[in-house]
N, C-alpha and C. Protein backbone atom coordinates (compact mmCIF):
# COMPACT_ATOMS: atom_id res chain seq x y z
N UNK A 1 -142.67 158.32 182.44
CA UNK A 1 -141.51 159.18 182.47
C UNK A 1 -141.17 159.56 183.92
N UNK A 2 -142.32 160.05 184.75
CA UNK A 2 -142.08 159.95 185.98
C UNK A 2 -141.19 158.91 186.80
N UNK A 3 -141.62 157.82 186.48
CA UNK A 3 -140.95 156.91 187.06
C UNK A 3 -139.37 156.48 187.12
N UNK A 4 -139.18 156.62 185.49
CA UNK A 4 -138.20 156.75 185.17
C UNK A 4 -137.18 157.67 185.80
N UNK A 5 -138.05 158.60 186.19
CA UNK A 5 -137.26 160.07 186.78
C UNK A 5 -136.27 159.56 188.49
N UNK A 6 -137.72 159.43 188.71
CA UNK A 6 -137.72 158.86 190.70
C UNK A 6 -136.71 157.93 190.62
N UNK A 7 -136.51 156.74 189.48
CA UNK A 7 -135.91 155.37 189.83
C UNK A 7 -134.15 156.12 189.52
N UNK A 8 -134.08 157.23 188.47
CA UNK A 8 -132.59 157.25 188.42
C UNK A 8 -132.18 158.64 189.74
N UNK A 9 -133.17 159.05 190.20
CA UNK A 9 -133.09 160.04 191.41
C UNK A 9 -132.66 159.34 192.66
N UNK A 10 -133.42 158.19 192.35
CA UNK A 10 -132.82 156.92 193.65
C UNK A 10 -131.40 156.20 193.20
N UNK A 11 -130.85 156.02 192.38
CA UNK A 11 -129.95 155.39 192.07
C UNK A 11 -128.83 156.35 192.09
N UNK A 12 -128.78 157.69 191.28
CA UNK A 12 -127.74 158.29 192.03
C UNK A 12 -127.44 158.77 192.98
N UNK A 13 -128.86 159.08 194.11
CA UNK A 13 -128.40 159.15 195.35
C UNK A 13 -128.01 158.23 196.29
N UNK A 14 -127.92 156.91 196.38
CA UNK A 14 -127.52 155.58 196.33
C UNK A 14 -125.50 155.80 196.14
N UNK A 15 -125.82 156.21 194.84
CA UNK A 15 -124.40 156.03 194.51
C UNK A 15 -123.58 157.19 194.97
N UNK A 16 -124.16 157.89 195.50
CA UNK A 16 -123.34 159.24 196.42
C UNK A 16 -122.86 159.18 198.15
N UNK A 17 -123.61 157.73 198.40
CA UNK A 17 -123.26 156.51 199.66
C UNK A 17 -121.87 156.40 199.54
N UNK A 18 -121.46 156.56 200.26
CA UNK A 18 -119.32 156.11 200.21
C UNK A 18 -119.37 154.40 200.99
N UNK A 19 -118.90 153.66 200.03
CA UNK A 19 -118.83 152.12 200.44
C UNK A 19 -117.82 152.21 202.07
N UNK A 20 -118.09 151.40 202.71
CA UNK A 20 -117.48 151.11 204.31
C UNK A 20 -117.55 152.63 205.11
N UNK A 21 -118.35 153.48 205.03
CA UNK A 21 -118.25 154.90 205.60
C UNK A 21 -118.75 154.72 206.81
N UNK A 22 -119.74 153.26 207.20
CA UNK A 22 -120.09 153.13 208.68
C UNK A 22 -119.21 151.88 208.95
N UNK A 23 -118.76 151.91 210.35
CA UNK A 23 -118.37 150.62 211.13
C UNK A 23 -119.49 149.63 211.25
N UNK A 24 -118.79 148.62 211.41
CA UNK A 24 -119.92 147.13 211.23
C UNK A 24 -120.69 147.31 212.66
N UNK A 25 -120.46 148.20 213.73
CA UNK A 25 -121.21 148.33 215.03
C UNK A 25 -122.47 149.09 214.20
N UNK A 26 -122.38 150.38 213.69
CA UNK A 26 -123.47 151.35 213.33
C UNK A 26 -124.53 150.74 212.36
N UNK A 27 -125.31 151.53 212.45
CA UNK A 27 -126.47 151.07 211.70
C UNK A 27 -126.95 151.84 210.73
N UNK A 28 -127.15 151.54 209.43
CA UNK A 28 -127.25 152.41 208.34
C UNK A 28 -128.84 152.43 208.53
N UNK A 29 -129.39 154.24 208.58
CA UNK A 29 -130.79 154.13 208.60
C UNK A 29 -131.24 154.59 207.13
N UNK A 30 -132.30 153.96 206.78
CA UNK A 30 -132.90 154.04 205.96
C UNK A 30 -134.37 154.23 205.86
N UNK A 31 -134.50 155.76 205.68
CA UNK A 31 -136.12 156.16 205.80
C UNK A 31 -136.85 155.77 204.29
N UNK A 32 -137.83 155.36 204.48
CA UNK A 32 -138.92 154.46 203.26
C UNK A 32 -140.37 155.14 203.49
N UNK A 33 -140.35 155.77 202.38
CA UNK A 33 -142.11 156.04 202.24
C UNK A 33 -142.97 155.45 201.60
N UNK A 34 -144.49 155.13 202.30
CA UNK A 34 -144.85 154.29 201.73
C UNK A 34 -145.93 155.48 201.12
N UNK A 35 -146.25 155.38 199.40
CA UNK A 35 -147.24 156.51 198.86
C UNK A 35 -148.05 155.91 197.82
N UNK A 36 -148.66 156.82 197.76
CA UNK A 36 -150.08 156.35 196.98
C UNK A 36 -150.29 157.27 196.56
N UNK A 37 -149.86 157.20 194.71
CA UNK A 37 -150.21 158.65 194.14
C UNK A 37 -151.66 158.28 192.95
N UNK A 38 -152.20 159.54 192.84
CA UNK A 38 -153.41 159.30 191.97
C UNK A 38 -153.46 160.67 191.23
N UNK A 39 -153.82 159.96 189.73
CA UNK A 39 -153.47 160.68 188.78
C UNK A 39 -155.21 160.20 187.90
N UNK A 40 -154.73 161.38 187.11
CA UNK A 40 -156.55 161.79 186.15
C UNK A 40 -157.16 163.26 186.54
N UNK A 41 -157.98 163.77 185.62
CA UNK A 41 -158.25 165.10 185.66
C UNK A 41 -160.02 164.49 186.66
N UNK A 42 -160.05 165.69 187.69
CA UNK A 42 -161.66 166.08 188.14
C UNK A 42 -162.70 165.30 187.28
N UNK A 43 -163.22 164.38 187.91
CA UNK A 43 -164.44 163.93 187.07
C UNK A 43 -164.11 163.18 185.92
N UNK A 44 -162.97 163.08 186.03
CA UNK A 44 -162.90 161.97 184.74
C UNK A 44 -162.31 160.77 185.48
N UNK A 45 -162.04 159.72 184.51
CA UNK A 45 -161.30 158.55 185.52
C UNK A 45 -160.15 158.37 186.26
N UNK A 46 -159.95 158.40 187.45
CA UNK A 46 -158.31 158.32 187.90
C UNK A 46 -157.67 156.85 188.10
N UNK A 47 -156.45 156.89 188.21
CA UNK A 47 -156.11 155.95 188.59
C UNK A 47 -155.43 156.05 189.88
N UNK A 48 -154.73 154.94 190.28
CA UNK A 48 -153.59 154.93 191.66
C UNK A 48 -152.04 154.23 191.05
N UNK A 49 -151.18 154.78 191.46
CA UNK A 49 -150.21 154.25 191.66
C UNK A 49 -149.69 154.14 193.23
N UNK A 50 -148.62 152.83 193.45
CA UNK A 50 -148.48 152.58 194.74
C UNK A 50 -146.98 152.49 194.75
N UNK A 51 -146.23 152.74 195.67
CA UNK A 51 -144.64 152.64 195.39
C UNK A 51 -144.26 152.60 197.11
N UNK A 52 -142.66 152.85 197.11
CA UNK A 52 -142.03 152.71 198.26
C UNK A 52 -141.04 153.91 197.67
N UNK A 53 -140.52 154.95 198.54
CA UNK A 53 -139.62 155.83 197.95
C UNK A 53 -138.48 155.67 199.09
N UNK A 54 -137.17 155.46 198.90
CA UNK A 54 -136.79 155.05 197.55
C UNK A 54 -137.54 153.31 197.56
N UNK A 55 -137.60 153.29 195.93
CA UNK A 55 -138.01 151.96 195.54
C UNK A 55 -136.89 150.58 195.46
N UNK A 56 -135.64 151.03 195.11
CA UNK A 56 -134.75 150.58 195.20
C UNK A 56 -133.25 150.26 196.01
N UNK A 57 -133.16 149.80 197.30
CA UNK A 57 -132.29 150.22 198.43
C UNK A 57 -131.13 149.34 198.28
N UNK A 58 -130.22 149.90 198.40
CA UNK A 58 -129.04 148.53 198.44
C UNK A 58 -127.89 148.88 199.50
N UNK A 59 -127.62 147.62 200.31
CA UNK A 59 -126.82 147.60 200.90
C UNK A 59 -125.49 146.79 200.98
N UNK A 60 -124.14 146.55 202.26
CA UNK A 60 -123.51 145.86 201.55
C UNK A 60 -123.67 144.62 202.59
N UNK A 61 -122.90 143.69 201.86
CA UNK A 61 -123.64 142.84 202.94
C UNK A 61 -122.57 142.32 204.40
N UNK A 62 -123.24 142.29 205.79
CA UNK A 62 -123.06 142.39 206.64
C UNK A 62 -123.32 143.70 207.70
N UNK A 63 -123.84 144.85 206.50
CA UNK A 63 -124.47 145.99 206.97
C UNK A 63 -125.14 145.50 208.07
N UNK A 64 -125.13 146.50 209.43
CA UNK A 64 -126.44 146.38 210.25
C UNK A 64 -127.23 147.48 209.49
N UNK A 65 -128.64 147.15 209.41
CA UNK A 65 -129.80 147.92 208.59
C UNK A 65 -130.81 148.31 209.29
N UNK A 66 -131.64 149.57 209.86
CA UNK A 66 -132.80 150.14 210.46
C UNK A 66 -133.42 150.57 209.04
N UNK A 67 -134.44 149.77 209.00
CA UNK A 67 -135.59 150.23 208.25
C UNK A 67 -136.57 151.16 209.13
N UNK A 68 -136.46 152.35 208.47
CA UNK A 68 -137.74 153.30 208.91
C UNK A 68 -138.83 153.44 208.02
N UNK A 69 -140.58 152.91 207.97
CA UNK A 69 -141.52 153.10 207.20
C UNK A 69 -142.19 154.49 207.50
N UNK A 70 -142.57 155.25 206.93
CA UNK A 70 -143.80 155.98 207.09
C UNK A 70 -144.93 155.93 206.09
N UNK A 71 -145.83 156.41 206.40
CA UNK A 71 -147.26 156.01 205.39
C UNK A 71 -147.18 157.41 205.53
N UNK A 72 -147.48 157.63 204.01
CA UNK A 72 -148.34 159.51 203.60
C UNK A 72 -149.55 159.21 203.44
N UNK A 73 -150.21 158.02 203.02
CA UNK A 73 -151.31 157.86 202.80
C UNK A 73 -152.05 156.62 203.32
N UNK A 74 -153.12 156.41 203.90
CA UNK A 74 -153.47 154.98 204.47
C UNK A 74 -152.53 154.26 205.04
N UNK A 75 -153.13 153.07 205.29
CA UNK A 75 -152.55 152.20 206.02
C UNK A 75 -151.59 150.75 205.49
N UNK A 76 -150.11 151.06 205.29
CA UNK A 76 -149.24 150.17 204.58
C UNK A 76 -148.10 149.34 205.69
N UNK A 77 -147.18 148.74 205.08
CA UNK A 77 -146.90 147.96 206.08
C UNK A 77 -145.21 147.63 204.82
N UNK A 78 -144.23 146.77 204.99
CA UNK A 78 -143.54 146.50 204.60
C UNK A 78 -142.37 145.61 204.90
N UNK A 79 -142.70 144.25 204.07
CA UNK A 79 -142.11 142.87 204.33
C UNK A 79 -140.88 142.88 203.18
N UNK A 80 -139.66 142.00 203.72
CA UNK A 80 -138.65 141.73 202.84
C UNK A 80 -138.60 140.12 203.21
N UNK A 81 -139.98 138.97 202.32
CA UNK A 81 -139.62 137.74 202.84
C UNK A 81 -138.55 136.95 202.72
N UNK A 82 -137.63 137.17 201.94
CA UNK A 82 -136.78 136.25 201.14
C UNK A 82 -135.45 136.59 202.62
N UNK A 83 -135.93 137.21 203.23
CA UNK A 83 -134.85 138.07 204.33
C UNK A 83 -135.07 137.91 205.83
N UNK A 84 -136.80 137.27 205.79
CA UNK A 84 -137.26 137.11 206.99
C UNK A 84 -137.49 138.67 207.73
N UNK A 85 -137.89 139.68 207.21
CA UNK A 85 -137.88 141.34 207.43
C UNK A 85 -139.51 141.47 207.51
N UNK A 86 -139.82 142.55 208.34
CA UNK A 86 -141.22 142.65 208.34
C UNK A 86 -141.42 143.28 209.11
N UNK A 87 -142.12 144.13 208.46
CA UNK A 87 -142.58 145.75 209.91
C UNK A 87 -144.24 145.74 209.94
N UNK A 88 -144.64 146.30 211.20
CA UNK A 88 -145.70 146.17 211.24
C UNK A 88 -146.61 147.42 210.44
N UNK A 89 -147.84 147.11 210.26
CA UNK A 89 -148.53 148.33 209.83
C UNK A 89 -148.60 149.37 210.60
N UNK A 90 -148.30 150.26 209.37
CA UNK A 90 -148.55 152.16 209.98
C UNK A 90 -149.29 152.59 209.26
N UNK A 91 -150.19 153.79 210.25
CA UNK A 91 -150.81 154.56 209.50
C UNK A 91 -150.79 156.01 209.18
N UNK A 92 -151.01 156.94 208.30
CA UNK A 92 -150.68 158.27 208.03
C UNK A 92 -150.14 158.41 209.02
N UNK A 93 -148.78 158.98 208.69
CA UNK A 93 -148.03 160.32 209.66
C UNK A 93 -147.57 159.08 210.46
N UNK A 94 -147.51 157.83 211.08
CA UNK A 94 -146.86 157.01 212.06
C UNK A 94 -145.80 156.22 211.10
N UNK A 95 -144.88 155.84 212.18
CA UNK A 95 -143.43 155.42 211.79
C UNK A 95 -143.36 153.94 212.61
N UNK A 96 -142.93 152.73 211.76
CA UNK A 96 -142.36 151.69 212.18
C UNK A 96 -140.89 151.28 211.72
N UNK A 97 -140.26 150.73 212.91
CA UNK A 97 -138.64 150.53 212.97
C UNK A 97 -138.62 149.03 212.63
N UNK A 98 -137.67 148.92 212.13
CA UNK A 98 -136.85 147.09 212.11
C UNK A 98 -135.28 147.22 211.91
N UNK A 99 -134.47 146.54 212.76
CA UNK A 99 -133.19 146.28 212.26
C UNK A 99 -132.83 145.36 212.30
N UNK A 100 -131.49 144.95 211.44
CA UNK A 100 -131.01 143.39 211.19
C UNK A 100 -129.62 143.46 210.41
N UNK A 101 -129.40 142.68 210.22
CA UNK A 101 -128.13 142.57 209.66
C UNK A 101 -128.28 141.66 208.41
N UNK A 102 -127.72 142.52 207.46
CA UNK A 102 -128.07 142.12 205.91
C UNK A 102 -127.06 141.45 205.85
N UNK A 103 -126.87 139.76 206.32
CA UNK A 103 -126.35 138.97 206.10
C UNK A 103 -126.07 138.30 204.43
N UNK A 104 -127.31 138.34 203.84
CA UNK A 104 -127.65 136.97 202.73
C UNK A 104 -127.58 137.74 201.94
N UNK A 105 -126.23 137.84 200.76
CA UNK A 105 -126.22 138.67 199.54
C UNK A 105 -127.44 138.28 198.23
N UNK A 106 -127.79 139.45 197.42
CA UNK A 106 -128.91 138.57 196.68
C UNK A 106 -129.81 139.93 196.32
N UNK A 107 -131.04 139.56 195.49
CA UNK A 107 -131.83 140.87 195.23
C UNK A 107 -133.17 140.53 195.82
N UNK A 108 -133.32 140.92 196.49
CA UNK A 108 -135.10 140.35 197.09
C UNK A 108 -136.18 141.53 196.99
N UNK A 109 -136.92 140.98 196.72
CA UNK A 109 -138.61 141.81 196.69
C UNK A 109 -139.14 142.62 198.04
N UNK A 110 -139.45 143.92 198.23
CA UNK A 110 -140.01 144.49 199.24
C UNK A 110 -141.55 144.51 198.80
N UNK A 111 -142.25 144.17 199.99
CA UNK A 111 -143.49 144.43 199.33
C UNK A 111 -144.32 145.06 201.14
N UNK A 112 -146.02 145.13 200.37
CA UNK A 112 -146.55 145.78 201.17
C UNK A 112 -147.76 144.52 201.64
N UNK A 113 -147.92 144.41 202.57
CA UNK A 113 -149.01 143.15 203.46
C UNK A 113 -150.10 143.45 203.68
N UNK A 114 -149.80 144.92 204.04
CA UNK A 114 -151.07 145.41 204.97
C UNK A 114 -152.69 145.29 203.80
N UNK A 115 -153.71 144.88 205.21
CA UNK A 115 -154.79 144.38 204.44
C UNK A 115 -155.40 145.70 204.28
N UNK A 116 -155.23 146.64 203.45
CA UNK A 116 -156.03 148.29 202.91
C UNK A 116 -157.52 148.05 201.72
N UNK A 117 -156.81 148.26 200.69
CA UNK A 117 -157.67 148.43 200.07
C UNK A 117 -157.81 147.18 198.73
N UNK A 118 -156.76 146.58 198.81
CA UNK A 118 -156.70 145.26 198.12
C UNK A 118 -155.33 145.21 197.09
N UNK A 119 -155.48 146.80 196.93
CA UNK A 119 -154.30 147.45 195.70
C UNK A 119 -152.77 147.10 196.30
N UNK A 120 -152.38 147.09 197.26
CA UNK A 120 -151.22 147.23 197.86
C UNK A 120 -150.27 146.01 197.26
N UNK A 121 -150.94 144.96 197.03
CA UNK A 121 -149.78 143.99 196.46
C UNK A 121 -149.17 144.32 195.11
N UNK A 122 -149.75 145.91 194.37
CA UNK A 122 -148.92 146.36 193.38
C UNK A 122 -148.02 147.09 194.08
N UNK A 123 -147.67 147.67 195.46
CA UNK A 123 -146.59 147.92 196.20
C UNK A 123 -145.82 147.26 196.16
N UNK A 124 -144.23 147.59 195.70
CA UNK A 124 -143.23 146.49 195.57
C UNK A 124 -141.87 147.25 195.32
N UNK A 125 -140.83 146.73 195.56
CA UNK A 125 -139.65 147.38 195.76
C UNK A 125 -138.61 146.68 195.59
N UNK A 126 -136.99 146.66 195.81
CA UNK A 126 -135.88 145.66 195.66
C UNK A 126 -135.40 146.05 196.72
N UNK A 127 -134.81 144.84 197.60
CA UNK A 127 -133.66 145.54 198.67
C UNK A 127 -132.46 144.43 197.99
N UNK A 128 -131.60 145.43 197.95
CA UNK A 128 -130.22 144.39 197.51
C UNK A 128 -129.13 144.21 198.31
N UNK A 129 -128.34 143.34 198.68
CA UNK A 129 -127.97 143.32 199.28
C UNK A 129 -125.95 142.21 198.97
N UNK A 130 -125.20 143.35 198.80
CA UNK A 130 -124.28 143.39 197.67
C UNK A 130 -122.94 142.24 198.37
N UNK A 131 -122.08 141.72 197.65
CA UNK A 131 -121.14 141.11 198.39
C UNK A 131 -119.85 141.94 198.34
């Protein structure tokens, strides 16, 4: 249910974006957290969940795009291969930049590289990128 919550919290704030509101010079920034939540009571079993907030980003295409990462927790990282995109690893509290121009309309996979704890390739996300 949570999830459910976050994914339509991201989508209508998405849709509260006004289409062409930046010139094709500016750069739409987009801050991305990378988190690691863990759930279960004291002493009993927990689990992890891994995400990107927002999980779902869309742009239009020919946007120039600044990806901003931060890590709340350990050490994550965040690739868009289908896009040739790729930031280096950060750790708690540090910030990595990338910009580009979201040329190639299409829905591609964000994911997480960094070598942590093994879990991270359930890190995963959409960047879209609209015509």
């Amino acid at each position: 249910m949570k999830r459910v919550v976050w994914v339509l919290a991201t989508l209508v704030t998405l849709s509260l974006l006004p289409l062409g509101a930046l010139s094709e010079d500016e750069s739409q920034v987009i801050h991305i957290d990378a988190v690691v939540r863990s759930y279960g009571a004291q002493g009993k079993t927990r689990w992890l969940t891994y995400g990107f907030s927002p999980n779902v980003i869309e742009v239009a295409q020919g946007q120039k795009v600044t990806l901003e990462l931060t890590s709340q927790n350990g050490t994550h990282s965040l690739a868009i291969p289908g896009l040739g995109v790729r930031l280096d690893p950060v750790r708690r509290g540090e910030t990595a930049r990338v910009s580009f121009v979201a040329d190639k309309p299409g829905s591609y996979e964000m994911v997480c590289q960094a070598a942590c704890d093994g879990d991270d390739r359930k890190m995963a996300g959409r960047f879209i990128v609209r015509e």
